[in-house]
PDB file of N, CA and C in Angstrom:
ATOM      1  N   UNK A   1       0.849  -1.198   0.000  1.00  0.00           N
ATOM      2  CA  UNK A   1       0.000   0.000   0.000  1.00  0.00           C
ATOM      3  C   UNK A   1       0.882   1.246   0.000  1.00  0.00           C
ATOM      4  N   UNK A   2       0.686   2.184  -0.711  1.00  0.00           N
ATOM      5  CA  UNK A   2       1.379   3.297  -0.651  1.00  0.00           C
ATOM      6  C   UNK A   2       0.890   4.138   0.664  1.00  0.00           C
ATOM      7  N   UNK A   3       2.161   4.263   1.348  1.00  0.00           N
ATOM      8  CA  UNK A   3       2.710   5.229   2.752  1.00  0.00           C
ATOM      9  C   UNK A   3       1.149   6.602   2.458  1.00  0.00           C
ATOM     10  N   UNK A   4       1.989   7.251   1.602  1.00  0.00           N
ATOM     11  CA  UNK A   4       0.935   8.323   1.502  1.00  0.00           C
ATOM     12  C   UNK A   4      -0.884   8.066   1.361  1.00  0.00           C
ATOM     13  N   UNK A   5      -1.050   7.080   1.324  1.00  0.00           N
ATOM     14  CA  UNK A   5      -2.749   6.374   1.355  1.00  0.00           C
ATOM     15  C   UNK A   5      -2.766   6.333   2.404  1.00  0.00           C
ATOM     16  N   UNK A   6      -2.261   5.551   3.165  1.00  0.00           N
ATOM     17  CA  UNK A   6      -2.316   5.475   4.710  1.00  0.00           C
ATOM     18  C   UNK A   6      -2.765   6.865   5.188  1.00  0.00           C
ATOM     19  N   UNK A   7      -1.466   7.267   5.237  1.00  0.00           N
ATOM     20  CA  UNK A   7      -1.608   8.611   6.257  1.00  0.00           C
ATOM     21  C   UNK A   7      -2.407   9.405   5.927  1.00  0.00           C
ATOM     22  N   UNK A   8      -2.840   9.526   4.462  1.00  0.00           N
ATOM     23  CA  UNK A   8      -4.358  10.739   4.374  1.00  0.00           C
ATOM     24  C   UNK A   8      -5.285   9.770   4.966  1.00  0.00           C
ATOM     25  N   UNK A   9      -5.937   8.731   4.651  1.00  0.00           N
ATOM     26  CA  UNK A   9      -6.808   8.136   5.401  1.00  0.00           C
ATOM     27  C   UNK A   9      -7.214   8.226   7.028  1.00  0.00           C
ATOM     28  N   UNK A  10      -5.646   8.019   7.093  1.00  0.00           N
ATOM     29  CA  UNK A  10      -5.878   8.079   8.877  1.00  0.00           C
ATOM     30  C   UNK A  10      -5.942   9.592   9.110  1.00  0.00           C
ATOM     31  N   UNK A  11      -5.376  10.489   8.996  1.00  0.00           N
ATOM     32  CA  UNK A  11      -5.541  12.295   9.054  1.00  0.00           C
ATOM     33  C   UNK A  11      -7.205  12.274   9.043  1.00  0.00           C
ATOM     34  N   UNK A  12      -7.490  11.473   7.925  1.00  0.00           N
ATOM     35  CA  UNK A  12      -8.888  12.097   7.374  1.00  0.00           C
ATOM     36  C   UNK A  12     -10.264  11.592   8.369  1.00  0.00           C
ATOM     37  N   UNK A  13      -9.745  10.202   8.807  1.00  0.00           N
ATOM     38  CA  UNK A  13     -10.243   9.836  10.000  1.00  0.00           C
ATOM     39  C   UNK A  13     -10.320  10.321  11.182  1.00  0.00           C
ATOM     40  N   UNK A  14      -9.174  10.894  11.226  1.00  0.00           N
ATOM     41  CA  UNK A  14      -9.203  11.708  12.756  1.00  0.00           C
ATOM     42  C   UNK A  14     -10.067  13.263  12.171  1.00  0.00           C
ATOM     43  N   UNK A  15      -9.715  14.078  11.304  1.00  0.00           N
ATOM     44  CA  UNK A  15     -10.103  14.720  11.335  1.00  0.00           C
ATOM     45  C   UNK A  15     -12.052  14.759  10.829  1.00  0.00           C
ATOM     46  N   UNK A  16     -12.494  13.764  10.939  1.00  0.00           N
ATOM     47  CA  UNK A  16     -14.010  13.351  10.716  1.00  0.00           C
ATOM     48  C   UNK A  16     -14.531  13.179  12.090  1.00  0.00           C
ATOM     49  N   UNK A  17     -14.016  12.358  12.542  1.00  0.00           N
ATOM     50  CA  UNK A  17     -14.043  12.113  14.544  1.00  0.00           C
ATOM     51  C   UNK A  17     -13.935  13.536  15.245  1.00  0.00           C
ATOM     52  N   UNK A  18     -13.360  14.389  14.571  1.00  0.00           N
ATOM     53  CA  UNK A  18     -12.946  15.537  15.836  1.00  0.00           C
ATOM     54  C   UNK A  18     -14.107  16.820  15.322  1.00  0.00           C
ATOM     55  N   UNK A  19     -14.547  16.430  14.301  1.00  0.00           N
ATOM     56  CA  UNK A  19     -15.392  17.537  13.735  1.00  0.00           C
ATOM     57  C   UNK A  19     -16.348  17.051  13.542  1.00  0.00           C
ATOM     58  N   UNK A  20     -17.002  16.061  13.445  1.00  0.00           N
ATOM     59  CA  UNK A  20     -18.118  15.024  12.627  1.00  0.00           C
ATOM     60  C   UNK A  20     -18.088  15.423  11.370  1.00  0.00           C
ATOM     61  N   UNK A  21     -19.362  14.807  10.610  1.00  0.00           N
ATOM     62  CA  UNK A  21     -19.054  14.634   8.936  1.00  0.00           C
ATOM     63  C   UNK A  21     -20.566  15.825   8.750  1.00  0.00           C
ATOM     64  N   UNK A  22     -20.417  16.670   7.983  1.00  0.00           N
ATOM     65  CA  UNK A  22     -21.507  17.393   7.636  1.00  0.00           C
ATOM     66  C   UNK A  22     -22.379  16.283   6.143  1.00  0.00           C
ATOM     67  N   UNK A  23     -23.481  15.872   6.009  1.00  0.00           N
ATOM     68  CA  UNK A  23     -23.967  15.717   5.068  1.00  0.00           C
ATOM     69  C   UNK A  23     -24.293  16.234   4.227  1.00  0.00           C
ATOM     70  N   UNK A  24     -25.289  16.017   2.932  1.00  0.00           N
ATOM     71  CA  UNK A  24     -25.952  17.557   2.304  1.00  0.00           C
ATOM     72  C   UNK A  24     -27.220  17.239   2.859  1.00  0.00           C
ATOM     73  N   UNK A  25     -27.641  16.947   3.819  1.00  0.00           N
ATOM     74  CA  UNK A  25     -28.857  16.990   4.615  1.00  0.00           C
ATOM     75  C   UNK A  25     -28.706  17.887   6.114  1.00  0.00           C
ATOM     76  N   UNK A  26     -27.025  17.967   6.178  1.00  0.00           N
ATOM     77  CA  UNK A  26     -26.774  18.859   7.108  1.00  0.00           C
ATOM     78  C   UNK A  26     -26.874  18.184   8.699  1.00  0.00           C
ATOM     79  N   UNK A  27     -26.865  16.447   8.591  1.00  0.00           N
ATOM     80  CA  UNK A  27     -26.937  16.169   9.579  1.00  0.00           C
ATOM     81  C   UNK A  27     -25.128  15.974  10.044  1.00  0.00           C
ATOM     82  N   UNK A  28     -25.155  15.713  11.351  1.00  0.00           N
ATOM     83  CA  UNK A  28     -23.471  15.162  11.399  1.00  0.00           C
ATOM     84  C   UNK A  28     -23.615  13.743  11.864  1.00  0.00           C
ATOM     85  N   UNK A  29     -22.361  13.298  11.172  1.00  0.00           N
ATOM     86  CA  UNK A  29     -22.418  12.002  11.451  1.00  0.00           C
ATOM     87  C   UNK A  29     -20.827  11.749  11.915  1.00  0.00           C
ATOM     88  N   UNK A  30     -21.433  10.859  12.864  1.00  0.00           N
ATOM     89  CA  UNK A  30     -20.014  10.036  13.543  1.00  0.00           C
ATOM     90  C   UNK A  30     -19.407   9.139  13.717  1.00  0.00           C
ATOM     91  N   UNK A  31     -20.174   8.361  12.727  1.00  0.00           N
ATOM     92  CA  UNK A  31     -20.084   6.851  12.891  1.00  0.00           C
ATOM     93  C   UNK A  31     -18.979   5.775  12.067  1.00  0.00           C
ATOM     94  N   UNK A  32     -18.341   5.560  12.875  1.00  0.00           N
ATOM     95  CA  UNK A  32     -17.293   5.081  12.237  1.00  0.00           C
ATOM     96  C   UNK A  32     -17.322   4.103  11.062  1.00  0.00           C
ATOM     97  N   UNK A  33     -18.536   3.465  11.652  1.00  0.00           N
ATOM     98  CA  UNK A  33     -18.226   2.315  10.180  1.00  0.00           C
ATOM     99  C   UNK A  33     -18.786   3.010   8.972  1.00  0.00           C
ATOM    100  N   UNK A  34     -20.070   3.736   8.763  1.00  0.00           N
ATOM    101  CA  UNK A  34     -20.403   5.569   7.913  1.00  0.00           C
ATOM    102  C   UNK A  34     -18.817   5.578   7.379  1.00  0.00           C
ATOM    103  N   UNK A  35     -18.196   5.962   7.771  1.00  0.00           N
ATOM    104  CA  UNK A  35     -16.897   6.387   7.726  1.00  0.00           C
ATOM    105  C   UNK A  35     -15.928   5.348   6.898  1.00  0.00           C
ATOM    106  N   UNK A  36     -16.308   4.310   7.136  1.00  0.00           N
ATOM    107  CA  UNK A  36     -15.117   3.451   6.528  1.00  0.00           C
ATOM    108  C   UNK A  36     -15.522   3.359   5.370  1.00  0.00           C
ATOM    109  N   UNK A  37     -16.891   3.012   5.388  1.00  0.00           N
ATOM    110  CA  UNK A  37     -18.051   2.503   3.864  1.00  0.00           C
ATOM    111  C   UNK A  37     -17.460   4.239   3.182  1.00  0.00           C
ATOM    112  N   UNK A  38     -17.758   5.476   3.759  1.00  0.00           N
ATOM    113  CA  UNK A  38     -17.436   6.787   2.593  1.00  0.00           C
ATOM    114  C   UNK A  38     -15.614   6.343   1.800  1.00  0.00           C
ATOM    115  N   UNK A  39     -15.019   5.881   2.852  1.00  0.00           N
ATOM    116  CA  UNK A  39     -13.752   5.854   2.397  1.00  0.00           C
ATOM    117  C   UNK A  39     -13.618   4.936   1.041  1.00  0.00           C
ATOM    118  N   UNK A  40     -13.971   3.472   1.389  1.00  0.00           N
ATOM    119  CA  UNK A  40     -13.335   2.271   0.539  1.00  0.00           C
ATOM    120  C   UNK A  40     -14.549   3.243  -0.815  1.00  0.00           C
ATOM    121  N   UNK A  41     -15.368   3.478  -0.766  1.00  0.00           N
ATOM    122  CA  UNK A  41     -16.579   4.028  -1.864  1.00  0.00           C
ATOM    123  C   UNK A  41     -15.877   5.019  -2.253  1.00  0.00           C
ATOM    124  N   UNK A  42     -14.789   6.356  -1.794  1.00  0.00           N
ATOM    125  CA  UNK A  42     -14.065   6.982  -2.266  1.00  0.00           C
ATOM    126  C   UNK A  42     -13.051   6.578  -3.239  1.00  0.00           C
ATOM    127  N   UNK A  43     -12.177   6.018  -2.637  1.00  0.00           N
ATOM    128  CA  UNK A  43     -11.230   5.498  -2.983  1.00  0.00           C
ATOM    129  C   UNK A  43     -10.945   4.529  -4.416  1.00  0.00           C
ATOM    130  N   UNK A  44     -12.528   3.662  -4.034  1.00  0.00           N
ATOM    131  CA  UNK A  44     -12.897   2.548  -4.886  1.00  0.00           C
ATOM    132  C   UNK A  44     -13.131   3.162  -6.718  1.00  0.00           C
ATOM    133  N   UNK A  45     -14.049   4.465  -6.019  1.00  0.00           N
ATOM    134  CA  UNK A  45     -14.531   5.018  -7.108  1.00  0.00           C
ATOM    135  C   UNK A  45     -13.226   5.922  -7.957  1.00  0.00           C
ATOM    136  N   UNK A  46     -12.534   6.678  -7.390  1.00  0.00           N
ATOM    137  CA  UNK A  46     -11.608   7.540  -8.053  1.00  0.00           C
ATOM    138  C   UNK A  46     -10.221   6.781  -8.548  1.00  0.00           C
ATOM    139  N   UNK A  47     -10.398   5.691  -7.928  1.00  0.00           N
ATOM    140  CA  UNK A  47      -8.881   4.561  -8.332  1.00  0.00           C
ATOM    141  C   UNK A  47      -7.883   4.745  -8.495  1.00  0.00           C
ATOM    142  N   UNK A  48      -7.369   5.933  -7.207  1.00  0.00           N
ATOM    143  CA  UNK A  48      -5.985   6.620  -7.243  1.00  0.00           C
ATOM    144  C   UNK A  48      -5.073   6.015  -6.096  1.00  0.00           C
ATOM    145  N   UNK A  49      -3.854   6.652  -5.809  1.00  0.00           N
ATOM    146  CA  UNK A  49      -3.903   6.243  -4.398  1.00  0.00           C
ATOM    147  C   UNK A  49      -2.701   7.556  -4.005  1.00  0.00           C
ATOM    148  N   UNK A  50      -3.124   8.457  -4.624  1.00  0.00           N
ATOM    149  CA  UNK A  50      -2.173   9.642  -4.666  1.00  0.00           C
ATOM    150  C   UNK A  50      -2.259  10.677  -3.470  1.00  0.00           C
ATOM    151  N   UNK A  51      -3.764   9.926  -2.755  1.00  0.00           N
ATOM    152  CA  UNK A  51      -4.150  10.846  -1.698  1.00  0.00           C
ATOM    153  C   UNK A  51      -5.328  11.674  -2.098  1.00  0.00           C
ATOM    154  N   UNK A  52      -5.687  12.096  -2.970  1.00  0.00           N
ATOM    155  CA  UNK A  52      -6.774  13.567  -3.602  1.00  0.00           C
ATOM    156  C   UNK A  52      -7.940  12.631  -3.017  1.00  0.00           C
ATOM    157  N   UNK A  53      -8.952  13.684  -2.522  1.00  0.00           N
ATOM    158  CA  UNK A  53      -9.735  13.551  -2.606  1.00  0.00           C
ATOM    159  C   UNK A  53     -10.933  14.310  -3.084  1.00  0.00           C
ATOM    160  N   UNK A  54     -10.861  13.645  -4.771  1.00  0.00           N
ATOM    161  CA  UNK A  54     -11.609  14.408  -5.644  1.00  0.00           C
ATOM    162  C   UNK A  54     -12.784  15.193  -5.859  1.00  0.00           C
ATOM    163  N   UNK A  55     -14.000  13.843  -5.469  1.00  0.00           N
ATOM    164  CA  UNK A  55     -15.072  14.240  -5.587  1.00  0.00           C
ATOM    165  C   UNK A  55     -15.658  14.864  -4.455  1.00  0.00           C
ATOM    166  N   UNK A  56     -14.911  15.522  -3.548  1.00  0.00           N
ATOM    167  CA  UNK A  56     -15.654  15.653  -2.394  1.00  0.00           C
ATOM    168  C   UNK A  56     -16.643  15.225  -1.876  1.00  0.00           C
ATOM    169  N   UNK A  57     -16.776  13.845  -1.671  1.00  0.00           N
ATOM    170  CA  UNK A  57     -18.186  13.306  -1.238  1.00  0.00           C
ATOM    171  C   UNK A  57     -19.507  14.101  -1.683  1.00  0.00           C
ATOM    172  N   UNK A  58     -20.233  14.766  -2.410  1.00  0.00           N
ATOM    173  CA  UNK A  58     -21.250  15.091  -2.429  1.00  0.00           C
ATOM    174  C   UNK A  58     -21.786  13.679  -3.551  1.00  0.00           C
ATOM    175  N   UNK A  59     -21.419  13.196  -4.348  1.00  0.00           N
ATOM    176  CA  UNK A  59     -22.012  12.240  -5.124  1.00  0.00           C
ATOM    177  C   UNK A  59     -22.565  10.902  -4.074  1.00  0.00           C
ATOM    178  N   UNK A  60     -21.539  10.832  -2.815  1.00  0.00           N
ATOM    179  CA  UNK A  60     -21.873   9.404  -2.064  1.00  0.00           C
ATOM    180  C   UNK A  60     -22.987   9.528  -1.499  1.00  0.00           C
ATOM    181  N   UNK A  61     -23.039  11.046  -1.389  1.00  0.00           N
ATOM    182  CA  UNK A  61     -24.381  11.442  -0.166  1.00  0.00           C
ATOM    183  C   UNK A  61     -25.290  11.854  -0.961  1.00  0.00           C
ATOM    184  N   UNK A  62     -25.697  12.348  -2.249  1.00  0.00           N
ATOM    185  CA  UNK A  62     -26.415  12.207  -3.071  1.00  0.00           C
ATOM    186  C   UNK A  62     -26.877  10.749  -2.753  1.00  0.00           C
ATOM    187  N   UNK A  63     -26.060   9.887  -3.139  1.00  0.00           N
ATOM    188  CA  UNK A  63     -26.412   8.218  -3.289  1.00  0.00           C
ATOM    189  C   UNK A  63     -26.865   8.047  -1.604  1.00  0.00           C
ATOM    190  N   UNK A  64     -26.643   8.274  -0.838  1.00  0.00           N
ATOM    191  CA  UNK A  64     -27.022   7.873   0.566  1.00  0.00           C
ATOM    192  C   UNK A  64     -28.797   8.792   0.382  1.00  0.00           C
ATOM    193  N   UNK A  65     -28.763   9.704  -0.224  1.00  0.00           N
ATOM    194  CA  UNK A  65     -30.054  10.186   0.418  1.00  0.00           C
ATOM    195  C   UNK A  65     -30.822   9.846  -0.587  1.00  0.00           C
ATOM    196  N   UNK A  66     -30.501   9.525  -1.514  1.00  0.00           N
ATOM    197  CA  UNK A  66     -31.405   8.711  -2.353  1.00  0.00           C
ATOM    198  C   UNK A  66     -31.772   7.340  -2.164  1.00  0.00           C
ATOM    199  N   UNK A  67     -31.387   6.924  -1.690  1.00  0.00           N
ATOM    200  CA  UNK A  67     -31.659   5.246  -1.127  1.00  0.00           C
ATOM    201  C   UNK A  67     -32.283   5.730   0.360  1.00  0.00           C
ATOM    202  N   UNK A  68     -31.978   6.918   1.457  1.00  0.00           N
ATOM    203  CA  UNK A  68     -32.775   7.381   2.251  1.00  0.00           C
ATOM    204  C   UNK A  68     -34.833   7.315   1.738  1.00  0.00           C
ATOM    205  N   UNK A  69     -34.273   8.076   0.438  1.00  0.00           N
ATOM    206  CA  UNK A  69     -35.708   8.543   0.053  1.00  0.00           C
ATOM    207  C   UNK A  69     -36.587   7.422  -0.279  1.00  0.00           C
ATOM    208  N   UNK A  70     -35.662   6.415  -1.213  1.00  0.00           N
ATOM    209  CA  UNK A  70     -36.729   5.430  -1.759  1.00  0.00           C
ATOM    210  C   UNK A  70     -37.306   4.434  -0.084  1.00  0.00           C
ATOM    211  N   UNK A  71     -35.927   4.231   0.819  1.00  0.00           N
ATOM    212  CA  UNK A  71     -37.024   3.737   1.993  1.00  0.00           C
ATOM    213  C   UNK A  71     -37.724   4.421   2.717  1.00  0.00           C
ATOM    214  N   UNK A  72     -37.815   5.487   2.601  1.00  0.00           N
ATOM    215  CA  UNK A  72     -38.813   5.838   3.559  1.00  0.00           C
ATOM    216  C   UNK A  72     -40.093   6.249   2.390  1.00  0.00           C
ATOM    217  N   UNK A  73     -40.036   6.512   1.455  1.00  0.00           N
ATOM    218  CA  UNK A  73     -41.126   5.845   0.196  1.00  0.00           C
ATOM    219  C   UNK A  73     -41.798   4.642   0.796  1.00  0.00           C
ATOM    220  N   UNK A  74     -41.488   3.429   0.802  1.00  0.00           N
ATOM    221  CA  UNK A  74     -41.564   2.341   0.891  1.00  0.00           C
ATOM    222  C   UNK A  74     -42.375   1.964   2.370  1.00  0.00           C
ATOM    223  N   UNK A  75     -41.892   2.780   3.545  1.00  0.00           N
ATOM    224  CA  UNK A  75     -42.497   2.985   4.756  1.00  0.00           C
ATOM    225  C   UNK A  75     -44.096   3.215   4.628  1.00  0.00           C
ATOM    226  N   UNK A  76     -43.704   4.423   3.846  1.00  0.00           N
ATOM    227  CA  UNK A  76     -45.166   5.622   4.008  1.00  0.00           C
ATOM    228  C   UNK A  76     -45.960   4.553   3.222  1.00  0.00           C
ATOM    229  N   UNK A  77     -46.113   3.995   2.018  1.00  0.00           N
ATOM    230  CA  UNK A  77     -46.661   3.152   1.298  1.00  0.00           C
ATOM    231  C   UNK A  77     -46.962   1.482   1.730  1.00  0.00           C
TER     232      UNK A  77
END
């Protein structure tokens, strides 16, 4: 694994823990395993290992609140 993957990961971890994670729903989240699933889904998706982190998560949380929406669709119905 490249050194520099590591250490943004872990930085990026701590610095998610010490601030929580803003959503685009504006909730915070703290949850670590939240956290691991945004990472490997980062990572997975941009297929670098240079460190960037490109897309700034708004596409994952797009995808999180859209799968939010269709279950609670599914509730109400």
């Amino acid at each position: 694994m490249n050194p520099k993957y590591a250490e943004n990961v872990t930085e990026r971890r701590q610095q998610i823990n010490d601030e929580g994670w803003q959503t685009v729903t504006g909730e915070i989240e703290k949850n670590n395993e939240q956290i691991e699933k945004m990472e490997k889904w980062r990572w997975a998706r941009q297929g670098n290992e240079n460190g960037r982190w490109r897309d700034g998560g708004g596409n994952f949380f797009a995808m999180v609140k859209k799968e939010k929406n269709e279950r609670s669709e599914e509730t109400v119905n």
